[in-house]
Each structure stands twice: as structure tokens, then as C-alpha cells.
Protein backbone atom coordinates (compact mmCIF):
# COMPACT_ATOMS: atom_id res chain seq x y z
CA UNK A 1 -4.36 -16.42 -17.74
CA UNK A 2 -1.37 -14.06 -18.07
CA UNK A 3 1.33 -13.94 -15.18
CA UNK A 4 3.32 -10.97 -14.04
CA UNK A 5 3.27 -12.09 -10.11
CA UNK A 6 7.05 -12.34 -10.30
CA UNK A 7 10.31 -13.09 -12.43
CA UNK A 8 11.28 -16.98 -12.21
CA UNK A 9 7.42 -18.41 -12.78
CA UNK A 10 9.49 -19.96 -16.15
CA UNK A 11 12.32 -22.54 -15.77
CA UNK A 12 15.12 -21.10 -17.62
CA UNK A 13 15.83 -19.71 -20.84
CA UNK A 14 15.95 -22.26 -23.59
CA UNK A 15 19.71 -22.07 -24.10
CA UNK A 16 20.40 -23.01 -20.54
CA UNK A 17 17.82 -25.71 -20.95
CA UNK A 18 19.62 -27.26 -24.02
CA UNK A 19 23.34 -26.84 -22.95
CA UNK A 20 22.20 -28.85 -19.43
CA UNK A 21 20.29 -31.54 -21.89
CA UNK A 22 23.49 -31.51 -24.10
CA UNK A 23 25.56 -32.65 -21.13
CA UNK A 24 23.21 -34.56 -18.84
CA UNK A 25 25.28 -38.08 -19.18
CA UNK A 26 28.81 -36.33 -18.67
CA UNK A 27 30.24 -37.29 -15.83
CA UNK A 28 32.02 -34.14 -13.78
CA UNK A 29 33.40 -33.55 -10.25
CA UNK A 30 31.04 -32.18 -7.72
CA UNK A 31 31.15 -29.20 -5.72
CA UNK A 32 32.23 -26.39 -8.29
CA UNK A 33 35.09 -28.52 -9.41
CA UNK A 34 34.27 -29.11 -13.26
CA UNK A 35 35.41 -27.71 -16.00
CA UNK A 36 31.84 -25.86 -16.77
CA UNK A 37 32.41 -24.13 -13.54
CA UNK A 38 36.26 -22.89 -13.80
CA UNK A 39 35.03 -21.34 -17.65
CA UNK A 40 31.81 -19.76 -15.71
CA UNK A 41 34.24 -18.09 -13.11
CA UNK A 42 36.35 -16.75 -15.44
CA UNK A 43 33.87 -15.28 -17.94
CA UNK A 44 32.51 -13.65 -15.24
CA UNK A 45 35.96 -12.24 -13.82
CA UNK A 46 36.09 -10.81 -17.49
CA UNK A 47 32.91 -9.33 -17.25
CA UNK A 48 33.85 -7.35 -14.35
CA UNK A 49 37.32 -6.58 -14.70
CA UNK A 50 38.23 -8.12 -11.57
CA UNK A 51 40.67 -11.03 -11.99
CA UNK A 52 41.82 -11.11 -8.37
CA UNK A 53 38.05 -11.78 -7.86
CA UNK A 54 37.02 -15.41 -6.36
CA UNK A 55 33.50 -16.47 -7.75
CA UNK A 56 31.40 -18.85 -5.87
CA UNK A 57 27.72 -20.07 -7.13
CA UNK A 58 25.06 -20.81 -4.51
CA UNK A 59 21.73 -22.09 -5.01
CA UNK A 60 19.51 -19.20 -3.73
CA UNK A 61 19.11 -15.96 -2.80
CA UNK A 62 17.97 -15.72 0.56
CA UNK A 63 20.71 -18.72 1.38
CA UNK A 64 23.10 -16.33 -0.26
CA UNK A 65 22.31 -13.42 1.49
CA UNK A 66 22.57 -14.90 5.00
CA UNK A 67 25.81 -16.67 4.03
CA UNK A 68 27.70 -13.73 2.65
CA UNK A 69 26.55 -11.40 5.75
CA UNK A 70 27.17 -14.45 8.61
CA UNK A 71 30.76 -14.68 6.87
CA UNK A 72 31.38 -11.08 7.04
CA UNK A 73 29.99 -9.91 10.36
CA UNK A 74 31.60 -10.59 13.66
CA UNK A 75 29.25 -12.37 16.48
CA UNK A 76 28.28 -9.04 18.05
CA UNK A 77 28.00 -7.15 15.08
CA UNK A 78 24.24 -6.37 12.86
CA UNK A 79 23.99 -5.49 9.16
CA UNK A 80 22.84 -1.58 8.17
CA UNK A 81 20.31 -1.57 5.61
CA UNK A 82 17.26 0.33 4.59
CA UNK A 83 14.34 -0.14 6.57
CA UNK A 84 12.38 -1.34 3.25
CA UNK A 85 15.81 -3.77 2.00
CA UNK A 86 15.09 -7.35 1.48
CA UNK A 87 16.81 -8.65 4.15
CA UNK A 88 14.41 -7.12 6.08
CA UNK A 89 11.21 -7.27 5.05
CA UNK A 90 11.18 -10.57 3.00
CA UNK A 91 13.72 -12.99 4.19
CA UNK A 92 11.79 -14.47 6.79
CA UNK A 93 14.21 -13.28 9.66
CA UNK A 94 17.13 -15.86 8.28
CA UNK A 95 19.71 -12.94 9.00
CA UNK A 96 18.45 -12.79 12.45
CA UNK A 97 18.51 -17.00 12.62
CA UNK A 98 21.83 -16.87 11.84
CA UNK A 99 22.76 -14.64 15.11
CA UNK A 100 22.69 -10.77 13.42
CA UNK A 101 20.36 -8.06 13.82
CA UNK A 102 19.32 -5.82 10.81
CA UNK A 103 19.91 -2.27 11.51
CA UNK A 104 17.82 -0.37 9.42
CA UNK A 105 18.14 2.93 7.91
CA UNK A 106 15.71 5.51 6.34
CA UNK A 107 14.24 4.46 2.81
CA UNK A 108 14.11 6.94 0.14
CA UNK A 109 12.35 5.04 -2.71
CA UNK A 110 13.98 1.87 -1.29
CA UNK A 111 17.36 3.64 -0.95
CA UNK A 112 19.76 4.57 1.02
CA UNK A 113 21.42 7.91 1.37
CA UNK A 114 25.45 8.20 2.21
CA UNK A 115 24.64 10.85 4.97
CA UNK A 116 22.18 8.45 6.81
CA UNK A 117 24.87 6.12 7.04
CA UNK A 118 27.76 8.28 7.61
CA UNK A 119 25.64 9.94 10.75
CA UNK A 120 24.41 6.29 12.28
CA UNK A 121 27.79 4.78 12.21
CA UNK A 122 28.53 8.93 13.88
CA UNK A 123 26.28 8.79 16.03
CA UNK A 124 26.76 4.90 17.23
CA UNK A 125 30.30 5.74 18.40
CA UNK A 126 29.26 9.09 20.09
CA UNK A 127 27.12 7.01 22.53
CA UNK A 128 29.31 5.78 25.55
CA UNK A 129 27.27 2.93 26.02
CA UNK A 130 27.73 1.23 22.74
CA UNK A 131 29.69 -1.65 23.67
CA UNK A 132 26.32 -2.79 24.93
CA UNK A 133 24.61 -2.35 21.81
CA UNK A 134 24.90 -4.16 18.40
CA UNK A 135 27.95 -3.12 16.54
CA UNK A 136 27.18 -1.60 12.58
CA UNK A 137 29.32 -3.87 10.91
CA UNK A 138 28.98 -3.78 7.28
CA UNK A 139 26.49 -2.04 5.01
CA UNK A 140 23.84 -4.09 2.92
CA UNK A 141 22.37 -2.48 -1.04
CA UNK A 142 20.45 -3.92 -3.36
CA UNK A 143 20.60 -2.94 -7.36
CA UNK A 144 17.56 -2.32 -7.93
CA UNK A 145 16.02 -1.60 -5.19
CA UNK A 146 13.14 -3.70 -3.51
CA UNK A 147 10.69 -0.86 -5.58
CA UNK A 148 12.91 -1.00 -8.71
CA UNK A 149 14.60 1.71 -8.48
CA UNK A 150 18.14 2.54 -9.09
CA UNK A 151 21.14 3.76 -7.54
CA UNK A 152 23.74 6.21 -9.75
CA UNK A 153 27.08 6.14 -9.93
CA UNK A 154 27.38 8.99 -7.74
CA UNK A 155 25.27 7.56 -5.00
CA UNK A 156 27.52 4.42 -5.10
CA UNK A 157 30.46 6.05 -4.94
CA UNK A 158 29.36 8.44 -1.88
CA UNK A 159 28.33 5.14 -0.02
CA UNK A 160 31.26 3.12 -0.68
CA UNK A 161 33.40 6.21 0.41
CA UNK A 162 31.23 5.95 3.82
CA UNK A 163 32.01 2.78 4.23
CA UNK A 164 36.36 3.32 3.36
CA UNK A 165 36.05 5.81 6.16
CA UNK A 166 34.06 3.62 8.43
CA UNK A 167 36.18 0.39 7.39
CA UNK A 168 32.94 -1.75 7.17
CA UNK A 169 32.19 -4.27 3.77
CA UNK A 170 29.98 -2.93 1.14
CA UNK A 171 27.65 -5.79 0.10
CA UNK A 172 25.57 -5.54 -2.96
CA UNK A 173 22.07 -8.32 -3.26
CA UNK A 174 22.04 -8.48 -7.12
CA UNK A 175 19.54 -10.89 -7.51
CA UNK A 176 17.81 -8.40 -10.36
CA UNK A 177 21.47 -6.87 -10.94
CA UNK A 178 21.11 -7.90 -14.34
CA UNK A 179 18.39 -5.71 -15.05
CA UNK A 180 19.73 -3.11 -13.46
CA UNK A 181 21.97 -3.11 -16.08
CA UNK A 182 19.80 -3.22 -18.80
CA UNK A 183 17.70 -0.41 -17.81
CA UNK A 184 18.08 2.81 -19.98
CA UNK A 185 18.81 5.00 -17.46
CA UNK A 186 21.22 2.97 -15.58
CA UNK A 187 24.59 4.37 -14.62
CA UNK A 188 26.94 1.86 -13.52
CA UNK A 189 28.60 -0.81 -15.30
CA UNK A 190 29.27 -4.41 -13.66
CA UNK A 191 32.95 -3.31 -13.65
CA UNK A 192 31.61 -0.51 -11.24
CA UNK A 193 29.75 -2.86 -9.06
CA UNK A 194 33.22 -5.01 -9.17
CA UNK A 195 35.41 -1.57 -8.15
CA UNK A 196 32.94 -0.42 -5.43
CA UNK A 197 31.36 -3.54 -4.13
CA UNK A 198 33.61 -6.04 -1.47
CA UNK A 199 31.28 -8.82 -2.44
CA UNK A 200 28.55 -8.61 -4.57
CA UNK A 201 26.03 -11.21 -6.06
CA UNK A 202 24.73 -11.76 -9.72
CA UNK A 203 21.32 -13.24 -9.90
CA UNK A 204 20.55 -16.46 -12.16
CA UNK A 205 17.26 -17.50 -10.67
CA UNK A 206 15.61 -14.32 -11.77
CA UNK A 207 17.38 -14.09 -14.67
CA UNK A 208 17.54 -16.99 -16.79
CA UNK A 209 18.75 -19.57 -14.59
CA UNK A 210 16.65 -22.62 -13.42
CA UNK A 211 18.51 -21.84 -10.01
CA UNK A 212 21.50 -20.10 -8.55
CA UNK A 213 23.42 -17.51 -8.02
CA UNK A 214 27.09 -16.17 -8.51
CA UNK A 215 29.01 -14.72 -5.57
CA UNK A 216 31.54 -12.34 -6.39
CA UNK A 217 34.36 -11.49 -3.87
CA UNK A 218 36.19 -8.93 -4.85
CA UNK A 219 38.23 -8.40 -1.51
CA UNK A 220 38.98 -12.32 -0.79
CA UNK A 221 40.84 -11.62 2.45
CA UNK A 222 37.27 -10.56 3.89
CA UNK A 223 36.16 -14.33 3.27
CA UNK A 224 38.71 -17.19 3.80
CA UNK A 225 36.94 -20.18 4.39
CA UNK A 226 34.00 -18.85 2.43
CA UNK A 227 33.46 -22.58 0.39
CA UNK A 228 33.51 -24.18 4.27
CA UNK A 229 30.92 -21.19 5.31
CA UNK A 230 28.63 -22.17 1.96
CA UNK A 231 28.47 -25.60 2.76
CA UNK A 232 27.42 -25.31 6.67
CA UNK A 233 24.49 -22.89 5.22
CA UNK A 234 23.39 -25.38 3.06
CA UNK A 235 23.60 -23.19 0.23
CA UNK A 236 26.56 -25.56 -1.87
CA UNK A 237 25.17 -27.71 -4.38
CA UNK A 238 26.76 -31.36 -4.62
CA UNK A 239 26.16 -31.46 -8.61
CA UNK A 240 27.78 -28.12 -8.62
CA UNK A 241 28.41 -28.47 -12.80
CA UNK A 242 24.41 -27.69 -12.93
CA UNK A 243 25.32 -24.16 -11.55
CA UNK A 244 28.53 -23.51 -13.52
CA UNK A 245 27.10 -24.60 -17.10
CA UNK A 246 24.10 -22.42 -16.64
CA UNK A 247 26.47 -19.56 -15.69
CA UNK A 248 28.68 -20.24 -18.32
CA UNK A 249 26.15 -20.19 -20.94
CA UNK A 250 24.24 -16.74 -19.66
CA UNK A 251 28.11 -15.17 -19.36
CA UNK A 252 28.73 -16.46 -23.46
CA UNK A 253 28.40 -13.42 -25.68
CA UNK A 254 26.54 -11.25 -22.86
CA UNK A 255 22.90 -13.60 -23.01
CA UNK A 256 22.19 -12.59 -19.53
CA UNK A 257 22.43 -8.71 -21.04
CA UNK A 258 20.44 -9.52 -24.32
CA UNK A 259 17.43 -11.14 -22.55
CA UNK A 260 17.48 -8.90 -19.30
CA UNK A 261 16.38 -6.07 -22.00
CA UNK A 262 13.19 -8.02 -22.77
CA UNK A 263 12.24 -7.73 -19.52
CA UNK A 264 12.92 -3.86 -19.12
CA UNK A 265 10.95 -3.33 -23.05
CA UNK A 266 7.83 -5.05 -21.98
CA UNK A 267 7.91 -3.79 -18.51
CA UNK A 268 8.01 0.10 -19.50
CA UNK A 269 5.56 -0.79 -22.16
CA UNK A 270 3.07 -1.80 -19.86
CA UNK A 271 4.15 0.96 -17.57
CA UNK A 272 3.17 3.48 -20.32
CA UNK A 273 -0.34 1.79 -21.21
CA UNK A 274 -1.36 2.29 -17.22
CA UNK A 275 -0.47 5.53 -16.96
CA UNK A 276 -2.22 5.92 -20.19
CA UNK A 277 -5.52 4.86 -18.90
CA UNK A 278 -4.54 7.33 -15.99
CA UNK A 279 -3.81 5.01 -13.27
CA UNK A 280 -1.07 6.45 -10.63
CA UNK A 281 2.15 5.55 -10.03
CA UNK A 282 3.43 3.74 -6.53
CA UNK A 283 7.07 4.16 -7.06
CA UNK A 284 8.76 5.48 -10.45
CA UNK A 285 10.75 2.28 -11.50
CA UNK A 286 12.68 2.09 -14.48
CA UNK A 287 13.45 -1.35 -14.57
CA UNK A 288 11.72 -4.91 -14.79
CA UNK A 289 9.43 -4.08 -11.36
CA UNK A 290 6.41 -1.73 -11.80
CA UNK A 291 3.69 -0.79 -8.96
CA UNK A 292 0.92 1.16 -9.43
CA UNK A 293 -2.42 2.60 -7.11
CA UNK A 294 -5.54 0.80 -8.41
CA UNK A 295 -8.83 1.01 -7.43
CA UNK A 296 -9.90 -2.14 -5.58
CA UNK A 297 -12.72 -2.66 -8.58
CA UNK A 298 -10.33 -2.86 -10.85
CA UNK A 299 -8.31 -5.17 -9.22
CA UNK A 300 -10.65 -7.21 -8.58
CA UNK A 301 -11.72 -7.21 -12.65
CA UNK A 302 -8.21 -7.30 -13.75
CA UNK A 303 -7.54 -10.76 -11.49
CA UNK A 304 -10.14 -12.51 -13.44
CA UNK A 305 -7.32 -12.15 -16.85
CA UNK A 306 -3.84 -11.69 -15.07
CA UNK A 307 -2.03 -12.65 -11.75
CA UNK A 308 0.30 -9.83 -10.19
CA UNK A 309 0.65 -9.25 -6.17
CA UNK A 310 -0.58 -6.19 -4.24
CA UNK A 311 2.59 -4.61 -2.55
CA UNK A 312 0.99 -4.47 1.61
CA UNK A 313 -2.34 -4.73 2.72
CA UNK A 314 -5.22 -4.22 0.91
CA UNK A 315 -6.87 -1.19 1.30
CA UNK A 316 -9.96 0.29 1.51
CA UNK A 317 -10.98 1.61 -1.84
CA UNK A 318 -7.76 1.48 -3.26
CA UNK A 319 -4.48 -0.76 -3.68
CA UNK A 320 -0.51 -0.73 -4.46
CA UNK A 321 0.47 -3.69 -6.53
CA UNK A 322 3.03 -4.86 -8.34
CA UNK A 323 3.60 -6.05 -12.14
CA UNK A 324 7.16 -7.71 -13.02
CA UNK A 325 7.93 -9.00 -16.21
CA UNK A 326 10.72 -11.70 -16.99
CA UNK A 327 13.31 -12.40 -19.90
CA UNK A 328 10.66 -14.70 -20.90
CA UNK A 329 8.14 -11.73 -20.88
CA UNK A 330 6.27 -11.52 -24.90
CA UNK A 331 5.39 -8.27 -26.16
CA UNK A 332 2.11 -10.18 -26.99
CA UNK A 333 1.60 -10.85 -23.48
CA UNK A 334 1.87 -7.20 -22.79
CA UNK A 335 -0.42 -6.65 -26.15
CA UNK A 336 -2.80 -9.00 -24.28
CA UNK A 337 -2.99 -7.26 -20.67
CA UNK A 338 -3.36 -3.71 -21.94
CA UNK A 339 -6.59 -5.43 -23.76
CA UNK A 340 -7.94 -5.50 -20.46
CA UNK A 341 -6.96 -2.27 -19.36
């Protein structure tokens, strides 16, 4: 059976595997406070030019999410996104559990546009009722999208001008960030994401990690107590080393780069076979996440060789789903799929 339901159904990529083997019996500080973890921080300052930046690493995505946006919000104040982000459709309401609303915004292909914000955060203040209402107070992106798709430069720089003007944090969900990057017609660097982005995350458990991911706070005075914040969340991990070595290694001569490129390859391989065969495009992704309109049939054949998710609810004759390939994604497994096809 070949698996393209999503991108962490491996553990993590055999260096990570043999640099925590390699150091099992050491014996480290807890709580980020290792060695592993200082080297991880910095490499990663490096890789986004941002040396004032502080880097924290959590141990999931959703925990990260509702951390970063409970430290940056005030009590009566909600998070805009798009009506399709992740935070709101697959987060199982923990931004709302922790007290904030999501305020959602028009999707274009899972983005948002500049002028959507710009006339909400308008428009909020132009009501003279609004102190009973919950307050915009920061804006919420992810890179890529939750349909893969891909924010330019331009739009990033239009929407963190929005948010200068509207003095609210610009906070970036990179748990795919990494192949973001690698896709070929990606236009911003993680130096970008560093200049434009108050806090940002890069993902590990997607991408190579067995777990984790790194917090990147670009603007520190936005988060002072951020390592108290982490730990009432319980998103800090006690054998914090576990994070910081896996970090360290994916941050050592640019792995996480190298192998997020697999992913994209096999991905737009595939990508090219369907619409071969003549099957229709959902969404126009260039990165690691494709989603295509099958007929139900051939769902239903293609689920006897391969697992992948429909996108919604099935429908009548016809369905959206979803393929995503991983850095541990095999042009052979690809090979193998489109022998299906």
C-alpha cells in the first residue's frame, strides 16, 4: 500500500535518527538549556539574518499556534485570518479554548488579500459600537497556504505594511514553511519571512523532525515571558535537548532545504501524471500539497493501492482530495501510483 494521506506518516529523516542515537546516554540540562539547543538557535538566527531574534522550540503545531496567538492577543482581542486558515478549520477550536475568537477573512485560494484586511480593521473602527465587539488584534498567514499555495513577496510586503499602519503582529504558521521554500516558484527567502514576520514558526514535524517546532521572535518585546507562556500551554518539552539536536542537525549545511525539494519533485511529478490522464485540478499548488476532482469510481479503485484524504464531504459523483508527499517521498513510489492511474 502506498501513502500520500499526509507529511509526518515517517519518523524522521535518518540523520536526525542517528545524531539522537549518537547521544542518547549524554546527560544535558532540560528545558532548552543544552548545548544542542544554544547551536540550534543560532544556526537558525543565521539562517534568517535575524540575530536580535529569540528562538524557542515547542513540541507541536497546533500547541504552537495557540501559544504564540494567546501570548500576543490581549483578553478582548480575536485573531484575523482567512476563513479557510488552519486555525480555523482544523485546530479543533484550541484558539477559541484559550479565550480568542478567529475573525475570518475572505479566502482567495487559501489567501488573504492586503485590501480585505486593510478595510475590516477600516471598517471595525468606523462602527461606534465596537468596544462591544471583539477587537482585530493581530493578523494570522500561513506559507503555504492550507491548499498549497503561495504567497509572493509582494503580497507579503502589502500585508505586513497593513499591519505597520494598523500596529497589529504579523504571525506566520510555517509548519510546511520549509517547502515553501523549496518550491520553484517561490519568492521569498527565510530572511524575508524574518524582516516581515513579528513571530514566525519553522516546522520540524512535517519536515524531518520526529516532533517539534521552532518559534522565531523576531520583535521580542511583543513576548516577554514567552518560555513561562510555553510551559502553562503545555507545549515545553522537559528533555528539551531532543528538540534542539534535531534542529541543529536539519539547520547543518541547509538538510531541511535539500530534503524539502524531494518532496516538491515527487509531488509535481505526480501532479503532471494526473493531469495527464486528464483529471482536474482543485487548487493549482506548487508545492508538496496537491488536490485534484476525481470521479467517485476512481476513488474508490485507486483506495484499493494508495491512501490519500478527500478534502470535504464526499460528493455525489465526484470528489476533491488531496495527495501530499514527504522528504521521505521515492520517485519509485510516485513510479508506482501513476501505475495505477
Amino acid at each position: 500500500m502506498l501513502h500520500f494521506d499526509c507529511d509526518y506518516m515517517e519518523g524522521a529523516h535518518p540523520e536526525v535518527m542517528r545524531r539522537l542515537q549518537s547521544t542518547n546516554l549524554e546527560q544535558t540540562p532540560g528545558y532548552g538549556c543544552d548545548p544542542y539547543t544554544a547551536h540550534a538557535r543560532e544556526l537558525i538566527r543565521q539562517a534568517c539574518d535575524a540575530p536580535q531574534a529569540e528562538v524557542h522550540f515547542l513540541v507541536g503545531g497546533t500547541q504552537t499556534n495557540a501559544t504564540v496567538i494567546d501570548g500576543l492577543l490581549r483578553r478582548h482581542e480575536g485573531v484575523l485570518a482567512a476563513e479557510s486558515g488552519h486555525i480555523n478549520v482544523h485546530e479543533a477550536g484550541a484558539i477559541e479554548a484559550a479565550g480568542h475568537k478567529v475573525l475570518t477573512l475572505p479566502s482567495h485560494d487559501g489567501k488573504i488579500r492586503a485590501c480585505d484586511v486593510e478595510r475590516y480593521l477600516e471598517e471595525f473602527y468606523r462602527d461606534e459600537t465596537w468596544p462591544h465587539m471583539v477587537a482585530p488584534g493581530m493578523l494570522y498567514l500561513s506559507h503555504p497556504t492550507e491548499f498549497g499555495t503561495l504567497y509572493s513577496l509582494d503580497e507579503m510586503e502589502a500585508l505586513h505594511a497593513v499591519c505597520r499602519r494598523h500596529s497589529i503582529p504579523l504571525y506566520l504558521d510555517g509548519a510546511r514553511l520549509v517547502y515553501a521554500l523549496a518550491a520553484e516558484s517561490n519568492t521569498l527567502s527565510l530572511h524575508d519571512v524574518a524582516r516581515l514576520y513579528d513571530v514566525f514558526y519553522i516546522g520540524g514535524t512535517k519536515t524531518g523532525a520526529l516532533f517539534g517546532e521552532a518559534v522565531v521572535i523576531t520583535r521580542p518585546e511583543l513576548l516577554p515571558h514567552f518560555f513561562t507562556l510555553v510551559k502553562q500551554h503545555g507545549a515545553l518539552l522537559a528533555k528539551g535537548r531532543l528538540l534542539g539536536l534535531q534542529f541543529e542537525t536539519l539547520f547543518t549545511d541547509r538538510l531541511y532545504l535539500r530534503i524539502a525539494r524531494q518532496a516538491v519533485t515527487t509531488a509535481l511529478k505526480l501532479k503532471a501524471a494526473l493531469l495527464a490522464k486528464g483529471y482536474r485540478l482543485f487548487i493549482d499548488s506548487p508545492t508538496n500539497q496537491q488536490f485534484f476532482v476525481l470521479p467517485n469510481s476512481e476513488i474508490d479503485r485507486l483506495s484499493r493501492f494508495a491512501t490519500f484524504e478527500l478534502w470535504g464531504p464526499r460528493g455525489e459523483t465526484e470528489s476533491v482530495v488531496r495527495f501530499v508527499t514527504s522528504w521521505a517521498t521515492e520517485e519509485s513510489h510516485i513510479d508506482a501510483l501513476i501505475g495505477h492511474l
